[in-house]
C-alpha atoms as a PDB file:
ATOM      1  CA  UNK A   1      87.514 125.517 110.467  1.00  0.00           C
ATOM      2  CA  UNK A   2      88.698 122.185 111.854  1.00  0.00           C
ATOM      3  CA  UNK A   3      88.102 122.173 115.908  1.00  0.00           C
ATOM      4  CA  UNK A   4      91.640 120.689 116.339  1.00  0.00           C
ATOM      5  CA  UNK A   5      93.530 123.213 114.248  1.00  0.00           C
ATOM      6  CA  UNK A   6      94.592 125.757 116.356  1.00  0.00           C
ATOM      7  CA  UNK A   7      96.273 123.320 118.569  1.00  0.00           C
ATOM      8  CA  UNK A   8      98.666 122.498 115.704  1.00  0.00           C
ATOM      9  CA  UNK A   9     101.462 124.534 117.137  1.00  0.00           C
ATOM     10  CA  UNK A  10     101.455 122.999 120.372  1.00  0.00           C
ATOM     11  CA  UNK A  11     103.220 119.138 119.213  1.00  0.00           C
ATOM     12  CA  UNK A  12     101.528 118.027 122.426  1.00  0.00           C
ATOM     13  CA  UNK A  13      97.920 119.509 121.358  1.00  0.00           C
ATOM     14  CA  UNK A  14      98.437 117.536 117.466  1.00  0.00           C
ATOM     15  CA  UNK A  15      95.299 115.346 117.336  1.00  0.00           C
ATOM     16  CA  UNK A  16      96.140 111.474 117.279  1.00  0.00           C
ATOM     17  CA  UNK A  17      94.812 109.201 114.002  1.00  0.00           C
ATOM     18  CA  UNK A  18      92.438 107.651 116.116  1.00  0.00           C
ATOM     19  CA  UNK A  19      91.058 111.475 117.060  1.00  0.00           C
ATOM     20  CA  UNK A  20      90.965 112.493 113.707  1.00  0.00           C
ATOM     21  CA  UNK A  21      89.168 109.658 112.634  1.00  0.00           C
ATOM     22  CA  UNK A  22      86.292 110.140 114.783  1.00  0.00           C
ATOM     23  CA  UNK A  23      86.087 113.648 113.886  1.00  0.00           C
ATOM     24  CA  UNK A  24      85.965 112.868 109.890  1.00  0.00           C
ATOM     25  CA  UNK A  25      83.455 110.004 110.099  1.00  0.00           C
ATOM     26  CA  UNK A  26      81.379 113.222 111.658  1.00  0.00           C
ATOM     27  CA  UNK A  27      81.793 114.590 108.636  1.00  0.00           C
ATOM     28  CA  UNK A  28      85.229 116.709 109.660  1.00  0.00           C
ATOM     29  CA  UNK A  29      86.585 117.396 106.190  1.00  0.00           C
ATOM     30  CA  UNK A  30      89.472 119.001 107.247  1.00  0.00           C
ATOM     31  CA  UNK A  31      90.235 116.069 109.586  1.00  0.00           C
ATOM     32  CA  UNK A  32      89.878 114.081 106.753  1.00  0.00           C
ATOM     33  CA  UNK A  33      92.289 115.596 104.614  1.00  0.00           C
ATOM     34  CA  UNK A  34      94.468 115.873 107.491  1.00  0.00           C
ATOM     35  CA  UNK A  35      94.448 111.866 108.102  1.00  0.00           C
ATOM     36  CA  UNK A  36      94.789 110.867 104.564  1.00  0.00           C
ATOM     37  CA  UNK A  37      98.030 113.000 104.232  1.00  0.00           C
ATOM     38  CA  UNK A  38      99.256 110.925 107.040  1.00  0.00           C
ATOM     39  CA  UNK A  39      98.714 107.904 105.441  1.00  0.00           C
ATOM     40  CA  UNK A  40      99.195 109.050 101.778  1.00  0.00           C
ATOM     41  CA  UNK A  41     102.537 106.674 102.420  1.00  0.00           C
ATOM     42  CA  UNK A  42     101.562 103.698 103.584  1.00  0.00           C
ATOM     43  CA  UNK A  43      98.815 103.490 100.860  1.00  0.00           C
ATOM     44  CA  UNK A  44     101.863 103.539  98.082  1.00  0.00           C
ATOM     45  CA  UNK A  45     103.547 100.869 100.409  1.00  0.00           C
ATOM     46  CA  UNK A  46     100.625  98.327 100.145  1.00  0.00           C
ATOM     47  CA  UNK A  47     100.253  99.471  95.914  1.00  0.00           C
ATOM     48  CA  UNK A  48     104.104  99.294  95.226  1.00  0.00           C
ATOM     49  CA  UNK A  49     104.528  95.471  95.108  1.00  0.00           C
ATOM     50  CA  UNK A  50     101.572  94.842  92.505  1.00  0.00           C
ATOM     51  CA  UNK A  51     102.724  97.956  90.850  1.00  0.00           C
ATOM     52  CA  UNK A  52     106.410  96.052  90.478  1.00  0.00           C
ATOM     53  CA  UNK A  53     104.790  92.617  89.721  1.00  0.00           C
ATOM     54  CA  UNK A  54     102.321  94.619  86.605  1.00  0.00           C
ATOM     55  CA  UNK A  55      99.998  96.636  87.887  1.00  0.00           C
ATOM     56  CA  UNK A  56      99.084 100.139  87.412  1.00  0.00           C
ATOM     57  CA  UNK A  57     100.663 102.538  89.574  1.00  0.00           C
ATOM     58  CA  UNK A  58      98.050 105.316  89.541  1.00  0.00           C
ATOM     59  CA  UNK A  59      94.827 102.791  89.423  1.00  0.00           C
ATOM     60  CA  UNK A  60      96.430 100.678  92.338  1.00  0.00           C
ATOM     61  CA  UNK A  61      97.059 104.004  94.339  1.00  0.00           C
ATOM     62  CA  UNK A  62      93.418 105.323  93.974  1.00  0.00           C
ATOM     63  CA  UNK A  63      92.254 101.918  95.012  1.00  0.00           C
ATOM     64  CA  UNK A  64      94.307 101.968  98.021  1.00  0.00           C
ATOM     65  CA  UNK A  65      93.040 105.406  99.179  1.00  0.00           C
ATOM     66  CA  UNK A  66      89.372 104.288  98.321  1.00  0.00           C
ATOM     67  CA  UNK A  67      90.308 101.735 101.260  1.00  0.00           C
ATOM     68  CA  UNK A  68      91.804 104.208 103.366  1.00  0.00           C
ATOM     69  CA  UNK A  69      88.896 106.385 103.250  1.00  0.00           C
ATOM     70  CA  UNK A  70      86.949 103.308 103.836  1.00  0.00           C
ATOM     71  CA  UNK A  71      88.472 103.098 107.177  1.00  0.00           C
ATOM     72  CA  UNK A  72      88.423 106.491 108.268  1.00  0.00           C
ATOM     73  CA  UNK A  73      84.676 106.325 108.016  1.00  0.00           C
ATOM     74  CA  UNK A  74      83.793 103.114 109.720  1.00  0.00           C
ATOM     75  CA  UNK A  75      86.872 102.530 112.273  1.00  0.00           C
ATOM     76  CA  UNK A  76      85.244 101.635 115.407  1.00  0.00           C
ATOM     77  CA  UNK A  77      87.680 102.348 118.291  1.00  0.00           C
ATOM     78  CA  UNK A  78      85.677 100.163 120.883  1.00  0.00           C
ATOM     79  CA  UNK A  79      87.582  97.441 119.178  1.00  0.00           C
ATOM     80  CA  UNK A  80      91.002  96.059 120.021  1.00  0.00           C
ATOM     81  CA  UNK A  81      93.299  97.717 117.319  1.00  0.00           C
ATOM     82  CA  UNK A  82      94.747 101.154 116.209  1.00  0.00           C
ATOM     83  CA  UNK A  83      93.350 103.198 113.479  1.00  0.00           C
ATOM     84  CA  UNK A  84      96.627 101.973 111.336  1.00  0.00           C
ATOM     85  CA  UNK A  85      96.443  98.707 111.765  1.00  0.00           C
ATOM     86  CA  UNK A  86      92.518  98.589 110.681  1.00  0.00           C
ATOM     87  CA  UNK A  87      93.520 100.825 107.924  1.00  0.00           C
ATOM     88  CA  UNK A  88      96.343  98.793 106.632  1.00  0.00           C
ATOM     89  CA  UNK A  89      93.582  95.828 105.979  1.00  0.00           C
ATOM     90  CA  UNK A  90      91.283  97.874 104.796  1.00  0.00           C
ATOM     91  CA  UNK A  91      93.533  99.210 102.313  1.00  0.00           C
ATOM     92  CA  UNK A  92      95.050  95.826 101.715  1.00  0.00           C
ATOM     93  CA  UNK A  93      91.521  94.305 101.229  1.00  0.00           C
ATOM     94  CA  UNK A  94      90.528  97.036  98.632  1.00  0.00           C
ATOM     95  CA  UNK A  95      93.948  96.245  96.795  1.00  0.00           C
ATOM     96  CA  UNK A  96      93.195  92.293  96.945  1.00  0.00           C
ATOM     97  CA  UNK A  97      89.528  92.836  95.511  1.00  0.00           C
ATOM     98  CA  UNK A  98      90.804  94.626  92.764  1.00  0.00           C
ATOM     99  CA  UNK A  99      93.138  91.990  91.934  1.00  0.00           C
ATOM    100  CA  UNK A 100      90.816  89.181  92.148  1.00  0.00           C
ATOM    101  CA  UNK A 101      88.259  91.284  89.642  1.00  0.00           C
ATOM    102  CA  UNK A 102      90.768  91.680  87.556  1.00  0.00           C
ATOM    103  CA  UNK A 103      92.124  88.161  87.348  1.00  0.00           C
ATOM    104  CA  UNK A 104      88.544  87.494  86.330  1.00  0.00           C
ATOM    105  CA  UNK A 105      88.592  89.655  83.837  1.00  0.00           C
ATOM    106  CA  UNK A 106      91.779  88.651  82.551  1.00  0.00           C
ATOM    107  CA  UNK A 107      93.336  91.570  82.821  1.00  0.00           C
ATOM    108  CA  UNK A 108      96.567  89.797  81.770  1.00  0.00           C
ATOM    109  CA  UNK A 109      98.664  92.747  83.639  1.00  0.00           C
ATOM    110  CA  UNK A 110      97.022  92.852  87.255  1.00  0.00           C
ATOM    111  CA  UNK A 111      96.263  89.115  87.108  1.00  0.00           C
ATOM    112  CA  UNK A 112      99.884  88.443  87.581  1.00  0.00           C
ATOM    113  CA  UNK A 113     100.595  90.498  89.908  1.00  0.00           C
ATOM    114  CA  UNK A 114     101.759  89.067  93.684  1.00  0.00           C
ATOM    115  CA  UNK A 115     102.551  90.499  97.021  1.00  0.00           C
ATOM    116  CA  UNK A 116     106.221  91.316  97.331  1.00  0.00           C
ATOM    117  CA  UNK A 117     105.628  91.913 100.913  1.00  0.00           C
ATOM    118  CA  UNK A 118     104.511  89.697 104.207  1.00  0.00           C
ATOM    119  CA  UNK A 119     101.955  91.785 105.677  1.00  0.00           C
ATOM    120  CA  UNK A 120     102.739  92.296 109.732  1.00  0.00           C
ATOM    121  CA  UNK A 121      98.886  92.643 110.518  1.00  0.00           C
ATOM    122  CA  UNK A 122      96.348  89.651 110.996  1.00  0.00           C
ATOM    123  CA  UNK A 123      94.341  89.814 108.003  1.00  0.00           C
ATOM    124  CA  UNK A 124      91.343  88.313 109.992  1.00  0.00           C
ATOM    125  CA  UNK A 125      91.389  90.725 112.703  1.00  0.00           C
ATOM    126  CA  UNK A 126      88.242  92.326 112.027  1.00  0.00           C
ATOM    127  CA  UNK A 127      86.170  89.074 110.576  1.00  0.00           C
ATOM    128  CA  UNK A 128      82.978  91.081 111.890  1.00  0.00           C
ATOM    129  CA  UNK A 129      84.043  94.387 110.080  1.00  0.00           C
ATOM    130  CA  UNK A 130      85.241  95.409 106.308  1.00  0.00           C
ATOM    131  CA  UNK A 131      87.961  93.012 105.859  1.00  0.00           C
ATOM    132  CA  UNK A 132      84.700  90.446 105.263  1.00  0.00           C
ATOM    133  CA  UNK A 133      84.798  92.463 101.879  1.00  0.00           C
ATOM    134  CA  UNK A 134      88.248  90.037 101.084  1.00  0.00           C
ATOM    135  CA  UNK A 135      88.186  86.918 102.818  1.00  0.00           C
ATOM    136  CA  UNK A 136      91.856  85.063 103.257  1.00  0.00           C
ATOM    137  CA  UNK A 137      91.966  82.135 104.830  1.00  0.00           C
ATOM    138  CA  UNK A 138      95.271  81.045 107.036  1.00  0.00           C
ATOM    139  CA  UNK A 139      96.060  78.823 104.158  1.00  0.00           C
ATOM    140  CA  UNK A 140      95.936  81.461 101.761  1.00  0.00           C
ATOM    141  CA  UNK A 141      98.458  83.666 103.823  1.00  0.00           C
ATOM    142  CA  UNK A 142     101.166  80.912 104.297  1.00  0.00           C
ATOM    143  CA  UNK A 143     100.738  80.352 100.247  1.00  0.00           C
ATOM    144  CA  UNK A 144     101.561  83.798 100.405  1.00  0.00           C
ATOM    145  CA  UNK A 145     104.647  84.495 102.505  1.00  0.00           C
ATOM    146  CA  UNK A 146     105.855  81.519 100.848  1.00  0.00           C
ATOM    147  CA  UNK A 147     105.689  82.497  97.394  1.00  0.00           C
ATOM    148  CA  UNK A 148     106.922  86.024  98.165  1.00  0.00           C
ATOM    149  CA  UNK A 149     110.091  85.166 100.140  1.00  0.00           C
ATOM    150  CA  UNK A 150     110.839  82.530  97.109  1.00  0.00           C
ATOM    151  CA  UNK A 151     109.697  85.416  94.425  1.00  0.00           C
ATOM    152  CA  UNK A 152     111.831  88.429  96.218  1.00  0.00           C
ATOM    153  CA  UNK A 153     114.844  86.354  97.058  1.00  0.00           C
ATOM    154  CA  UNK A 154     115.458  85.114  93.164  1.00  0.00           C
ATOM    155  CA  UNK A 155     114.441  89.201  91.918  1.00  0.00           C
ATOM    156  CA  UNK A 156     117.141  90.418  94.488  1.00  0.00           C
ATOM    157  CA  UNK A 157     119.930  87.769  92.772  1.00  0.00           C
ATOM    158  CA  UNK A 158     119.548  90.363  89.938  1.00  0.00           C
ATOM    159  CA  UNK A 159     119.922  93.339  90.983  1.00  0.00           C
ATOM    160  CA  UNK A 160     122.409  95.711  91.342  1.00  0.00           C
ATOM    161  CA  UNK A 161     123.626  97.009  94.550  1.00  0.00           C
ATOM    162  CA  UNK A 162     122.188 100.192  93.483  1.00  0.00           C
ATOM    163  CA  UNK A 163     118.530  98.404  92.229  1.00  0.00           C
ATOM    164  CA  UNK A 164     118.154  96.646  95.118  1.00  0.00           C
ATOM    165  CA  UNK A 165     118.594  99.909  97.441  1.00  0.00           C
ATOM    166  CA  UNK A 166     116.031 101.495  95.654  1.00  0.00           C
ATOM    167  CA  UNK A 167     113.883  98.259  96.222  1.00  0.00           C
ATOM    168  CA  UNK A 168     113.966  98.832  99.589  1.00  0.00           C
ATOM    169  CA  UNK A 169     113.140 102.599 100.038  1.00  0.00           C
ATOM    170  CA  UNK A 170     110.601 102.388  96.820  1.00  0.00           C
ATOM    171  CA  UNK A 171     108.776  99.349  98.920  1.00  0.00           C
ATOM    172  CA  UNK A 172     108.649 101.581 102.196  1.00  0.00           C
ATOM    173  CA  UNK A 173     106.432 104.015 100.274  1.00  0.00           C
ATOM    174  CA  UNK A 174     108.860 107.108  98.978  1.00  0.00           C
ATOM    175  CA  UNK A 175     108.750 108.791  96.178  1.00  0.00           C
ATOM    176  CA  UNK A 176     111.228 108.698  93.494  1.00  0.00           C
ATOM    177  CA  UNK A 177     112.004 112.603  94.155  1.00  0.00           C
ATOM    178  CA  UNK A 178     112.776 111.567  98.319  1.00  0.00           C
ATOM    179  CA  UNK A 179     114.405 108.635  97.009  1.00  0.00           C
ATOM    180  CA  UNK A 180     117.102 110.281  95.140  1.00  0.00           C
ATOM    181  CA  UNK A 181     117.706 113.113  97.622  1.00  0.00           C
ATOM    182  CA  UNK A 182     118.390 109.858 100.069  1.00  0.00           C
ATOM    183  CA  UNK A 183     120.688 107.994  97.582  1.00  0.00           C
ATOM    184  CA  UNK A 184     121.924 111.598  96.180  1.00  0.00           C
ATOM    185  CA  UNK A 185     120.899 110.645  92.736  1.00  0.00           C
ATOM    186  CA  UNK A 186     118.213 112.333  89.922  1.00  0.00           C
ATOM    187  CA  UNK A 187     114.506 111.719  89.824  1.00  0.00           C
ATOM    188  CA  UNK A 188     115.032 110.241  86.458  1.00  0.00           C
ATOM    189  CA  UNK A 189     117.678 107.602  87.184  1.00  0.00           C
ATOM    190  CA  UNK A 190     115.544 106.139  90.325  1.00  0.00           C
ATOM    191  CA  UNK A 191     112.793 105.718  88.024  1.00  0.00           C
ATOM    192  CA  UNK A 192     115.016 104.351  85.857  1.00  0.00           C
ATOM    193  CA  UNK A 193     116.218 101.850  88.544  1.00  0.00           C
ATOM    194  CA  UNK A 194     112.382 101.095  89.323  1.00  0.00           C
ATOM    195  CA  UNK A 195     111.503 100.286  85.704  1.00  0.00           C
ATOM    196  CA  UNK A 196     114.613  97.778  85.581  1.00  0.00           C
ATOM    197  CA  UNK A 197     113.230  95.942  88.799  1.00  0.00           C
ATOM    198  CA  UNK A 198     109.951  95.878  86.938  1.00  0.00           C
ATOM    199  CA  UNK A 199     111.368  93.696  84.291  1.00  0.00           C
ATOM    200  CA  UNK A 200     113.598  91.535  86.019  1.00  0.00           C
ATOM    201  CA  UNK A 201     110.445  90.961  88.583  1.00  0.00           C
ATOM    202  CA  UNK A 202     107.961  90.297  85.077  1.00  0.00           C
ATOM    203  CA  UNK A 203     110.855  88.137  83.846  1.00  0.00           C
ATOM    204  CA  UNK A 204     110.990  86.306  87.581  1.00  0.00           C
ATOM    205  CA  UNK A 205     107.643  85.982  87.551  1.00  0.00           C
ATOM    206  CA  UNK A 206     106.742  84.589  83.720  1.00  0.00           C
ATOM    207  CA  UNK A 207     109.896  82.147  84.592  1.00  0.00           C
ATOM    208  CA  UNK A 208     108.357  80.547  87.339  1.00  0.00           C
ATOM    209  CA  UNK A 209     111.531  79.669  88.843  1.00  0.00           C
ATOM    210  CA  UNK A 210     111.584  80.972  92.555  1.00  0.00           C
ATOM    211  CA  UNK A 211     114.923  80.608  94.455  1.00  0.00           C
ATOM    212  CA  UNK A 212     114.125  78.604  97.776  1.00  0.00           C
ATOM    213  CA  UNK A 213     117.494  79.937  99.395  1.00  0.00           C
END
């Protein structure tokens, strides 16, 4: 039985990530599971966008949580960041490696797809740690943001009001089930909505013409 566990009932007692993380790179499997249903969320956040822009949903999502579990086992706390942020690049990372292969292989699907997001974390943070495993240059980044505010401000034009409220809560990571209790809608019409994006972000994207206002 996990050591922190029978603390759970006390909220002041509930271990913190960085806690948990120790304890699982220890070999804490119940610490692990605990940490990776924390984060279960933010690893659909970082997928979502390549999912939208032709990805797999499912492959992108295991990839992400092969990155997560990547940082649960080699976060260092000595250095100066929390266990999210370091797991938000190493999950990004894992995603952008995948990509990259992919483009190689010409996967036609996953080598179009493009961040839909701006990360809020400094990719280079850890230049001595895992994120060596995807180097991005500033350069690269600024490409980035650029081509993503351009690419999400001409998808947005075409959407509905009701498409581009599920755009928002399907980019923060829900699932379509919490997104329609939220919106008070079914299951199947939010996936509905998502699918719709999908094509109007596939026809964005094979268009090549990004709105610059």
């Amino acid at each position: 039985m996990c050591k922190w566990q029978h603390d759970l009932t006390n909220p002041i007692e509930v271990p913190t990530d960085e806690a948990l993380a120790a304890l699982a790179a220890a070999g804490d499997r119940d610490a692990e599971e605990q940490i990776v249903s924390r984060y279960r969320r933010l690893v659909r956040t970082c997928a979502r966008p390549y999912f939208l822009a032709g990805g797999d949903s499912e492959d992108l999502t295991q990839e992400g949580m092969v990155g997560l579990i990547k940082a649960v086992r080699e976060y260092d706390a000595e250095k100066d960041a929390s266990f999210r942020t370091f797991a938000e690049v190493c999950i990004r990372n894992r995603l952008y490696s995948v990509l990259r292969a992919a483009a190689r292989d010409k996967h036609k699907a996953l080598n179009q797809s493009v961040s839909l997001d701006t990360p809020d974390f400094d990719s280079n943070s850890y230049t001595s740690g895992p994120s060596n495993l995807a180097q991005r240059n500033p350069e690269d980044d600024m490409i980035d943001r650029e081509h993503t505010a351009a690419l999400l401000s001409g998808v947005r034009k075409q959407l509905s009001e009701f498409e581009a409220k599920i755009l928002g809560y399907y980019l923060d990571g829900l699932s379509c089930r919490e997104i329609a209790e939220t919106v008070g809608k079914s299951p199947k019409s939010v996936d509905n909505a998502v699918q719709r994006i999908r094509r109007k972000v596939a026809q964005q994207l094979l268009s090549g013409e990004f709105s610059n206002g």
